[in-house]
C-alpha atoms as a PDB file:
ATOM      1  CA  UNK A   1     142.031  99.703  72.691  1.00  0.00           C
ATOM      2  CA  UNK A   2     138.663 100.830  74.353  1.00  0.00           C
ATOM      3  CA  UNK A   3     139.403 104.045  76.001  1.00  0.00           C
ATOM      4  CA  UNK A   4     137.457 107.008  77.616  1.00  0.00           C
ATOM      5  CA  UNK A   5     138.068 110.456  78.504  1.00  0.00           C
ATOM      6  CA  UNK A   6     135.974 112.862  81.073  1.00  0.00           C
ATOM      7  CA  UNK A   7     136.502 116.527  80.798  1.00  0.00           C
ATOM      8  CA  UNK A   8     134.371 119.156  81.767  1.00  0.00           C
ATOM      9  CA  UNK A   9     133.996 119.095  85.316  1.00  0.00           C
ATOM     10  CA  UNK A  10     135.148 122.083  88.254  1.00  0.00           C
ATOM     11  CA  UNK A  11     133.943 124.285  90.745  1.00  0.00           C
ATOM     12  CA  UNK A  12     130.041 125.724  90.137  1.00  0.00           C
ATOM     13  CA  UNK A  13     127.877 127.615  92.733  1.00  0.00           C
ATOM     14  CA  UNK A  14     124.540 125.748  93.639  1.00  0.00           C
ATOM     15  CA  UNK A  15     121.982 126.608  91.358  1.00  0.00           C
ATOM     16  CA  UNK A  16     124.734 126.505  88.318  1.00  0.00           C
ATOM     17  CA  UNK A  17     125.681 124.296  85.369  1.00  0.00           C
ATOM     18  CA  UNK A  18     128.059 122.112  84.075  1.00  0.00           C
ATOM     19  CA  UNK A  19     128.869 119.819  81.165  1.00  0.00           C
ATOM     20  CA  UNK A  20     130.887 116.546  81.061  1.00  0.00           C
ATOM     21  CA  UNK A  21     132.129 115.075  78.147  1.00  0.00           C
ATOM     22  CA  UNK A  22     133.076 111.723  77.815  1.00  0.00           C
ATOM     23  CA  UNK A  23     135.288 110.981  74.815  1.00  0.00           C
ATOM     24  CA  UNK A  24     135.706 107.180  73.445  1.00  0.00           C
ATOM     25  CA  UNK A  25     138.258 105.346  71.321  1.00  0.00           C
ATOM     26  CA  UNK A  26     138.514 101.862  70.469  1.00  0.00           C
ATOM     27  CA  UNK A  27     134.566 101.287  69.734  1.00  0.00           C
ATOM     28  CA  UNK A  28     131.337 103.122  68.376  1.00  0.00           C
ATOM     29  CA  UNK A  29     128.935 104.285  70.054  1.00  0.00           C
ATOM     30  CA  UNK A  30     126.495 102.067  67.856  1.00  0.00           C
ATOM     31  CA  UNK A  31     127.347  99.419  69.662  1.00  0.00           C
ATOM     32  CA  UNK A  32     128.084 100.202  73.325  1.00  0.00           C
ATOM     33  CA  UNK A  33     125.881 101.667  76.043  1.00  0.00           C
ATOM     34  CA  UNK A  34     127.774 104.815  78.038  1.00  0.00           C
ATOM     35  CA  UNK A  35     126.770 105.239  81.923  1.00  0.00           C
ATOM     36  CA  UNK A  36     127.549 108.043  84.028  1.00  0.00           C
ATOM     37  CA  UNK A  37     128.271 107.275  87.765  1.00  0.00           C
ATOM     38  CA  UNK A  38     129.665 109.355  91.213  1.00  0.00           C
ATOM     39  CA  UNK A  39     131.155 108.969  94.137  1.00  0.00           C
ATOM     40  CA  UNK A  40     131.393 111.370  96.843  1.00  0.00           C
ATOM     41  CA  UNK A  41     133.668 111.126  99.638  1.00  0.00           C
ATOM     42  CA  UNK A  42     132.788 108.216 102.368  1.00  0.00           C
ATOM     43  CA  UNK A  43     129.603 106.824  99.908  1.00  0.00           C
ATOM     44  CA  UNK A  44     128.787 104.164  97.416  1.00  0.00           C
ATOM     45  CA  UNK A  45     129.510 104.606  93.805  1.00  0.00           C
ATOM     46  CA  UNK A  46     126.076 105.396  92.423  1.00  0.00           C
ATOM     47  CA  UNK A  47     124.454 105.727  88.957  1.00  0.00           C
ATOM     48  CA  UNK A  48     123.379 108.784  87.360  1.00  0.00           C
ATOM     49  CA  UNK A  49     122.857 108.656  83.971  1.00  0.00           C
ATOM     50  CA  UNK A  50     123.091 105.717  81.130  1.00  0.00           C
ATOM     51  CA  UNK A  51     122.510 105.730  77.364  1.00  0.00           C
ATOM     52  CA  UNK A  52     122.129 102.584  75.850  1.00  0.00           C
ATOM     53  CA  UNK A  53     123.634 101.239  72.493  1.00  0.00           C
ATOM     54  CA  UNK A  54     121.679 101.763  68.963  1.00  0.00           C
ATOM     55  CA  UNK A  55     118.703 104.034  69.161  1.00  0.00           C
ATOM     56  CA  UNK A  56     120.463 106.246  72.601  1.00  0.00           C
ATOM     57  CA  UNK A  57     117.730 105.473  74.552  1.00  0.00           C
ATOM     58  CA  UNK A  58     118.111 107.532  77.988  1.00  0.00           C
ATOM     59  CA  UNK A  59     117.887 106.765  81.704  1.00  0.00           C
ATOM     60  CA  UNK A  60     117.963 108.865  84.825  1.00  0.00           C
ATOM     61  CA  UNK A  61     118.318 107.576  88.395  1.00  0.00           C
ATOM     62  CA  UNK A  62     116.133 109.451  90.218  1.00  0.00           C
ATOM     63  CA  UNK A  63     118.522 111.900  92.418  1.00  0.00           C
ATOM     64  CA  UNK A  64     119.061 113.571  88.881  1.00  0.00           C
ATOM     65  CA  UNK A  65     115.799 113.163  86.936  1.00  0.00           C
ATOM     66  CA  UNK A  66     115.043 116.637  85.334  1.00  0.00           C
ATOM     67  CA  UNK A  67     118.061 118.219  86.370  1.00  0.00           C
ATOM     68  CA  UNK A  68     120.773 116.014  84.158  1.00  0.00           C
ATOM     69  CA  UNK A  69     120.518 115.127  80.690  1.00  0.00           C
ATOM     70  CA  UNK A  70     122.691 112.804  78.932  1.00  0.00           C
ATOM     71  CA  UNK A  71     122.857 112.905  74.944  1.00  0.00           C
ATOM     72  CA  UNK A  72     125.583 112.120  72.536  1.00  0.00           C
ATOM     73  CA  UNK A  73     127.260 112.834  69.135  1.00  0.00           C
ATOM     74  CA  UNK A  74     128.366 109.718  67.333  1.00  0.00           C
ATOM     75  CA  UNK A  75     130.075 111.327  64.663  1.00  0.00           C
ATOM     76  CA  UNK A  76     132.434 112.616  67.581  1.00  0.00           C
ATOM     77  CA  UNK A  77     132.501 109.552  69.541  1.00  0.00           C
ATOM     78  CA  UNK A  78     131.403 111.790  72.244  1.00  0.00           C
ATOM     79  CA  UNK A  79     128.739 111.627  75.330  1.00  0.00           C
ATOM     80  CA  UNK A  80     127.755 114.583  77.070  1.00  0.00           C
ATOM     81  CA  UNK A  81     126.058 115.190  80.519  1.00  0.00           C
ATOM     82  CA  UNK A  82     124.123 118.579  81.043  1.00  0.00           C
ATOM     83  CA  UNK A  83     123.907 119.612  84.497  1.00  0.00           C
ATOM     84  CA  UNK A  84     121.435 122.271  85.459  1.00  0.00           C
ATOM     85  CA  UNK A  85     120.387 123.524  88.781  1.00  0.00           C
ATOM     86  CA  UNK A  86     123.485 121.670  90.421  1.00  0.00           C
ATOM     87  CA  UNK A  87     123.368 121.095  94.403  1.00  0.00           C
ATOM     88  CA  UNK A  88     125.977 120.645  96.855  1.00  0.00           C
ATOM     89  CA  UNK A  89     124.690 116.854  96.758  1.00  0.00           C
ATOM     90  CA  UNK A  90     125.854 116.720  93.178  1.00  0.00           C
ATOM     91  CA  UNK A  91     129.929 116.969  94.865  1.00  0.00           C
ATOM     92  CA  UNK A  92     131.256 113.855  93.298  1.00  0.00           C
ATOM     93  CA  UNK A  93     134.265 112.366  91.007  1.00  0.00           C
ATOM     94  CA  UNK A  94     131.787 111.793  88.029  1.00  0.00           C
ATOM     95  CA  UNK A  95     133.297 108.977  85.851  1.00  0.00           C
ATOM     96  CA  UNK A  96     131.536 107.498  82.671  1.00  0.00           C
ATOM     97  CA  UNK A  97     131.929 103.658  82.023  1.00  0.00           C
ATOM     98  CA  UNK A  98     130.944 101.543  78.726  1.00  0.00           C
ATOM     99  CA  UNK A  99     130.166  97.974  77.709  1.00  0.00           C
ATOM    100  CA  UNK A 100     129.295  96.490  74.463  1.00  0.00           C
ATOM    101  CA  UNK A 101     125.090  96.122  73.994  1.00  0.00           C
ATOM    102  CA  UNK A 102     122.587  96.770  75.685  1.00  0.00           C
ATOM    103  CA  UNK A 103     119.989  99.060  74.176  1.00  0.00           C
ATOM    104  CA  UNK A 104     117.703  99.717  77.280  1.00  0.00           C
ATOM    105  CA  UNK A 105     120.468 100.718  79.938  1.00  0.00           C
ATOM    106  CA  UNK A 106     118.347 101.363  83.289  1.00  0.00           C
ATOM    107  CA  UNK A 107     119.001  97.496  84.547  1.00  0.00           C
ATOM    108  CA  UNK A 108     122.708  98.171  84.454  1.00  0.00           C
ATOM    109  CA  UNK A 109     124.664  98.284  87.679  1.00  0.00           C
ATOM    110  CA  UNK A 110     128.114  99.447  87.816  1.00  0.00           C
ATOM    111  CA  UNK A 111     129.246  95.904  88.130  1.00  0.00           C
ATOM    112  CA  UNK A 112     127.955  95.492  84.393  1.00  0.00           C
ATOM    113  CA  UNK A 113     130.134  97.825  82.691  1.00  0.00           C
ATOM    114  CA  UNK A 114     133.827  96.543  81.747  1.00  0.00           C
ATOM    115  CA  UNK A 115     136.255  99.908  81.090  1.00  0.00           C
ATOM    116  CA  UNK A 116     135.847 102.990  82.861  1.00  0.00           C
ATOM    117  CA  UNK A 117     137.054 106.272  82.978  1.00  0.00           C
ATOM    118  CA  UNK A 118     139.174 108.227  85.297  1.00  0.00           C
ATOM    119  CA  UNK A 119     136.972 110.716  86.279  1.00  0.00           C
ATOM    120  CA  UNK A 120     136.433 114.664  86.853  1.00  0.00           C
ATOM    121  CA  UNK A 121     135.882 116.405  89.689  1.00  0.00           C
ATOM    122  CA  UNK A 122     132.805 118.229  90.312  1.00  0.00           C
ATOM    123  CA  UNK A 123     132.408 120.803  92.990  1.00  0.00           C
ATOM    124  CA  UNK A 124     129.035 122.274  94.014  1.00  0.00           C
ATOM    125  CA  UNK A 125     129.824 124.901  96.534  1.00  0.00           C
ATOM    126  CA  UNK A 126     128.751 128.781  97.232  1.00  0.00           C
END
C-alpha cells in the first residue's frame, strides 16, 4: 500500500539548515507528484514545496522561494527538501503528501493530494 515516511527534521538556529526526506512505498515516483506542506501552531496548513510526476518539474510557494529546494532520487523512492537560511517562521510539522499525475504541481492544493505523511517537527529557534 501507498506509504510515506518524513525524517530529517529537529531543532536548527535561524540562519541554519535542514533536510527532510520523504520516503515512499507502494508507487513510483514516475507516476505521482510529491508536495511538501506545514502547519504551525494556531495556522492553516500551507504549501511549500511540490514536484510533479514524470520530468520532476519544481514549485515553490513564495514564503520559501530561494531558500527551499525540493529534488528527488527515484532509484531510492526518495524526495528531499533542502532548507537553507531557516527562520523562526519556518517552525512547523512539515509533512509531504502524494497523488497519482500531475506533471506541473503548482495548481495543487492540499485538498488534491490523497495519502499523506505523518510529519517531522521542525524547530527554528536561537
Amino acid at each position: 500500500q501507498v506509504q510515506l515516511v518524513e525524517s530529517g527534521g529537529g531543532l536548527v538556529q535561524p540562519g541554519g539548515s535542514l533536510r527532510l526526506s520523504c520516503a515512499a512505498s507502494g508507487f513510483t515516483l514516475d507516476y505521482h507528484t510529491i508536495g511538501w506542506f506545514r502547519k504551525a501552531p494556531g495556522k492553516e496548513r500551507e504549501g511549500v514545496s511540490c514536484i510533479g510526476s514524470g520530468d520532476g518539474t519544481p514549485y515553490y510557494w513564495d514564503s520559501v522561494k530561494g531558500r527551499f529546494t525540493v529534488s528527488r532520487d527515484k532509484a531510492n523512492n526518495t524526495v528531499y527538501l533542502q532548507m537553507d537560511h531557516l527562520k523562526p517562521e519556518d517552525t512547523a510539522v512539515y509533512s509531504c503528501a502524494t497523488r497519482r499525475g500531475g506533471s506541473y504541481c503548482s495548481h495543487l492544493t492540499r485538498y488534491m493530494y490523497d495519502y499523506w505523511g505523518q510529519g517531522t517537527q521542525v524547530t527554528v529557534s536561537s
